[in-house]
Protein backbone atom coordinates (compact mmCIF):
# COMPACT_ATOMS: atom_id res chain seq x y z
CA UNK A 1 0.00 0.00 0.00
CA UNK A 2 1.07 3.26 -1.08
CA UNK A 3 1.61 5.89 2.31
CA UNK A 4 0.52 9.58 1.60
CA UNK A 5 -1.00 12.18 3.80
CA UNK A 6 -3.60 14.63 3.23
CA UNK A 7 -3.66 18.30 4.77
CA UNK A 8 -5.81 20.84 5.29
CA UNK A 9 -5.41 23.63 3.40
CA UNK A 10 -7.45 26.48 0.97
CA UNK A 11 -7.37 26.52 -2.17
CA UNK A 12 -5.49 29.77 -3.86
CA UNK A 13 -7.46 31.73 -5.98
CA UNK A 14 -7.43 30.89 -9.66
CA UNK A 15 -5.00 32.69 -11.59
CA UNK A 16 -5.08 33.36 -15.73
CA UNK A 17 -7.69 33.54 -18.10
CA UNK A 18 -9.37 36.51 -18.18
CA UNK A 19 -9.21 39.22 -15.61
CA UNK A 20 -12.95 40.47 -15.51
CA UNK A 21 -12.23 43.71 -13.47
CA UNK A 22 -9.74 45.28 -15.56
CA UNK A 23 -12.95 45.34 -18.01
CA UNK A 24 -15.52 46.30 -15.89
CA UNK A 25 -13.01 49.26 -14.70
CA UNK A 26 -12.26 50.48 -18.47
CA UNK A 27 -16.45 50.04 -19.19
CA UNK A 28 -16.78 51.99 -16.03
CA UNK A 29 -13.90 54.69 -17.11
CA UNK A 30 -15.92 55.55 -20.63
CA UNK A 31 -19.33 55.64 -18.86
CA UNK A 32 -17.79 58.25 -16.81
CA UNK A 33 -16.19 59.96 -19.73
CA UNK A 34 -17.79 62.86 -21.80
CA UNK A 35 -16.53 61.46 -25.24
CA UNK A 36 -19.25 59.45 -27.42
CA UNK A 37 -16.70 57.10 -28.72
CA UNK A 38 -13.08 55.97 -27.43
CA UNK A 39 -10.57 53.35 -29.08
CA UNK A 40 -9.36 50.98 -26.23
CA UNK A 41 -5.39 50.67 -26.30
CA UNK A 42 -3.80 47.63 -24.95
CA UNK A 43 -1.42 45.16 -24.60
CA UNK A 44 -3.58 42.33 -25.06
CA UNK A 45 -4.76 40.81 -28.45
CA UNK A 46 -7.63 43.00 -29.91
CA UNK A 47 -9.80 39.42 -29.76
CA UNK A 48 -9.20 39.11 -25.83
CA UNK A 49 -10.33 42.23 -25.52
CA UNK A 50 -13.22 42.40 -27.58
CA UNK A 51 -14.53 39.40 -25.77
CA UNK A 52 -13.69 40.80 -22.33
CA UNK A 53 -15.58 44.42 -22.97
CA UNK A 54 -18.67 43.00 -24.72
CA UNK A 55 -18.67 40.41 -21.84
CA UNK A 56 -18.89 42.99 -19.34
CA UNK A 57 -21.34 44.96 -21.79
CA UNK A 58 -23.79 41.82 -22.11
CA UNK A 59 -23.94 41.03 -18.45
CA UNK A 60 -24.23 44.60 -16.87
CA UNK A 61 -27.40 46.21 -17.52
CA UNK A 62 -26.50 49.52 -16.15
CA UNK A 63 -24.24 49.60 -19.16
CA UNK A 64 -27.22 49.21 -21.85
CA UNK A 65 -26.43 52.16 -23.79
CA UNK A 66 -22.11 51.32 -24.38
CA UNK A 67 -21.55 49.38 -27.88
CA UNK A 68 -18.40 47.46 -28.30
CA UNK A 69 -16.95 47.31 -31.56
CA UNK A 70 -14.23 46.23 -33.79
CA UNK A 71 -12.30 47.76 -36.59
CA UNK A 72 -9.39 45.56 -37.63
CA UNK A 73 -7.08 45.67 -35.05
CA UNK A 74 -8.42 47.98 -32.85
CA UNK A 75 -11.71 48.42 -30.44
CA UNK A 76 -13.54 50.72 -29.66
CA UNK A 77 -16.44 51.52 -27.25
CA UNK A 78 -19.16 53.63 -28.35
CA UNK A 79 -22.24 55.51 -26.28
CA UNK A 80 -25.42 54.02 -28.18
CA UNK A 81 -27.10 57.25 -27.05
C-alpha cells in the first residue's frame, strides 16, 4: 500500500484567463467619460479584448447604452445614445 497524507489547506485563488475587473473598470472609465466614442489601447490581443468588454457589456445592464466594436485591429467603445 502506497503511504501519503492529506492536509488541510485552501485553495489559492485561480490565476489566468481573463481578468474580468480590468474590463468592468475600463467600461466603467468611458461611462464616466464625456466622449461618445473611445478606441481601447492595450497590450492584449484586440480578440481578448473584444470578448472581455462586450462580456462585461452583455452582463451589466447599467451599461445598456455602451456598444463594443471592432475595426481591424483595434476596439472601440461607443455611447449608443
Amino acid at each position: 500500500m502506497t503511504d501519503f497524507k492529506l492536509t488541510p489547506a485552501a485553495a489559492p485563488p485561480r490565476v489566468g484567463r481573463g481578468r474580468p475587473a480590468v474590463y468592468l473598470q475600463m467600461v466603467v472609465d468611458f461611462v464616466a467619460m464625456d466622449e461618445k466614442s473611445v478606441r481601447v489601447d492595450s497590450s492584449r490581443k484586440p480578440d481578448t479584448i473584444y470578448n472581455g468588454l462586450a462580456g462585461v457589456v452583455r452582463k451589466h445592464s447599467e451599461f445598456k447604452g455602451v456598444k463594443v466594436t471592432r475595426r481591424g485591429d483595434e476596439v472601440y467603445m461607443v455611447r449608443d445614445k
